[in-house]
Protein backbone atom coordinates (compact mmCIF):
# COMPACT_ATOMS: atom_id res chain seq x y z
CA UNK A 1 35.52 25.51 -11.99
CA UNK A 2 32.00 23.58 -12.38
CA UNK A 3 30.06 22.63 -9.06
CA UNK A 4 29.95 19.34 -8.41
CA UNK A 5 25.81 18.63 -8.04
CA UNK A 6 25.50 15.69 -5.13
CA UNK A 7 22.12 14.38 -3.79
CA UNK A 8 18.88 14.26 -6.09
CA UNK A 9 18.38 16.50 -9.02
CA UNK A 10 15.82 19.29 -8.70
CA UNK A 11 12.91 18.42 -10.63
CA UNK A 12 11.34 22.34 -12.39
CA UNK A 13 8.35 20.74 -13.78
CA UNK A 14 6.30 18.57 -10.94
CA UNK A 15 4.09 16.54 -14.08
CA UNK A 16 8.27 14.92 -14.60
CA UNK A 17 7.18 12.74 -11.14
CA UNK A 18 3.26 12.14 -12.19
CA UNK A 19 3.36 7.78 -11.50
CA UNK A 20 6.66 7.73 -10.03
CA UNK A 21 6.16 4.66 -7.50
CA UNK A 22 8.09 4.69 -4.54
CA UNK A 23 9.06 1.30 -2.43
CA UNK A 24 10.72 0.14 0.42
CA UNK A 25 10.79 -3.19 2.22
CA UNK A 26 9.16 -4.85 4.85
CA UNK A 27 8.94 -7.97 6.36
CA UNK A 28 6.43 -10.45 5.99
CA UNK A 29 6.16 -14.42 7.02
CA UNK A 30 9.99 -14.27 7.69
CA UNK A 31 11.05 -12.70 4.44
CA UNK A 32 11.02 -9.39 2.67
CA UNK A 33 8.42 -7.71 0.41
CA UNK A 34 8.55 -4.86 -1.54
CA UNK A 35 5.41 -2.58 -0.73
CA UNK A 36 4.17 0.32 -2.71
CA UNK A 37 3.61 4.11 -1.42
CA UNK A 38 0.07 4.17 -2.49
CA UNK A 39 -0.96 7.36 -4.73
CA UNK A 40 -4.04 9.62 -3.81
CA UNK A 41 -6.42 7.88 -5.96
CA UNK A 42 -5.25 4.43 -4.11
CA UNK A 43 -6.06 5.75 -0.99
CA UNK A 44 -9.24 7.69 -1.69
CA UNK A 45 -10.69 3.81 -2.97
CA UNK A 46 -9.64 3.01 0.17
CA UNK A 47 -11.14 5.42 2.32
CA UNK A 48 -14.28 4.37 0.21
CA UNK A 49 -14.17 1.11 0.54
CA UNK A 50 -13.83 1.22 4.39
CA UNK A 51 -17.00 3.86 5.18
CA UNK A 52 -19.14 0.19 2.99
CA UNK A 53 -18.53 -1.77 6.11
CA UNK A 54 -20.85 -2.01 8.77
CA UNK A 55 -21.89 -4.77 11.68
CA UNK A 56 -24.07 -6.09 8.66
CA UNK A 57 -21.77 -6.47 5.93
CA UNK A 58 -18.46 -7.85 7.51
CA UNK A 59 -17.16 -9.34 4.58
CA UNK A 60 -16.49 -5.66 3.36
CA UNK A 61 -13.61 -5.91 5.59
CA UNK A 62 -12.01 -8.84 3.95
CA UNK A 63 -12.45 -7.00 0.39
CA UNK A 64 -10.66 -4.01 2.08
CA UNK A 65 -7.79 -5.91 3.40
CA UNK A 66 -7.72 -7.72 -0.34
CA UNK A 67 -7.60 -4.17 -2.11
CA UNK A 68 -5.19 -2.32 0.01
CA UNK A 69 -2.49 -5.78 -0.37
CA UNK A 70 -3.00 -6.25 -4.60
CA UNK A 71 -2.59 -1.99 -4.71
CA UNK A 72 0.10 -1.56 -2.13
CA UNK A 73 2.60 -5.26 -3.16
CA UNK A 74 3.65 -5.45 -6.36
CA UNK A 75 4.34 -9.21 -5.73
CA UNK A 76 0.32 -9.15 -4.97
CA UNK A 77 -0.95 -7.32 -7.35
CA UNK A 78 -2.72 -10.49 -9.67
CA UNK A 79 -3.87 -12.19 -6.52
CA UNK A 80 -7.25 -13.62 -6.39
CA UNK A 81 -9.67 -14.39 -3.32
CA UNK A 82 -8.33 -18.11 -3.29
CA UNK A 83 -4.19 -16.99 -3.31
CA UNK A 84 -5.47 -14.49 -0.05
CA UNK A 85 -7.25 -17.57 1.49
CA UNK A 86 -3.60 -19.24 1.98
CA UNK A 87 -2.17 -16.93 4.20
CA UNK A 88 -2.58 -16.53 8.01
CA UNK A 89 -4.92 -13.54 8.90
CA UNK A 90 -2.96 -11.73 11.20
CA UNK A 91 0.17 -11.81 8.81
CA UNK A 92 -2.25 -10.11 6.22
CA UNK A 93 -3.40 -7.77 8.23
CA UNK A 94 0.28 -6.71 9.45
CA UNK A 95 0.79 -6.28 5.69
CA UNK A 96 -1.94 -4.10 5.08
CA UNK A 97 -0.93 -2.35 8.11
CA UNK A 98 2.27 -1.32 6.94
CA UNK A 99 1.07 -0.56 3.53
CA UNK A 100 -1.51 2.27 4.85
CA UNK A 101 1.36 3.60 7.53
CA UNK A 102 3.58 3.94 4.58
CA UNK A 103 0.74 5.81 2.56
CA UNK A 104 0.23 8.16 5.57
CA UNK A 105 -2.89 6.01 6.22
CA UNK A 106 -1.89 4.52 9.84
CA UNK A 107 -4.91 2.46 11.05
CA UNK A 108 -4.03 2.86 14.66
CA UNK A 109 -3.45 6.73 14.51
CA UNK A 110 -5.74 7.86 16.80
């Protein structure tokens, strides 16, 4: 009598998951958006693009909110400076947010 396999299959050969993209939903401006778990190269831009900003180049924070939103929402990813001008700050930055915690990034990990 055969086993019936439940759950996930095991995967022998790791390179079978190289650019699998995981998602899962969050809200944003009282709907739902599908957000992307970032991969290692993703985050290590990141990381790179957040030791550029200092008290003399501020606007390196608004490119770092920009990158982290067109890498991490699929529904995002074309987006230009203008598109990101449209939407309230703090909404954008609760995006991003949630983004990074899903990466394993959480901004306010202390």
């Amino acid at each position: 009598m055969a086993t019936k396999q439940t759950g996930p299959q095991v995967i022998t050969n790791l390179r079978e998951l190289i650019n699998v993209r995981t998602t899962k939903t969050v809200p944003f401006l009282g709907q739902k958006i599908e957000i992307n778990k970032l991969t290692l190269a993703e985050c290590t831009e990141i990381q790179k693009l957040a030791s550029e900003i200092t008290p003399e180049t501020p606007e390196k924070g608004f490119e770092l909110l920009r990158h982290v939103i067109t890498v991490g929402v699929p529904a995002a990813s074309d987006f230009n400076e203008d598109d990101f001008n449209n939407f309230p700050m703090d909404d954008l930055n609760k995006l991003s947010d949630e983004v990074l915690k899903y990466a394993g990034m959480d901004p306010n990990s202390k």
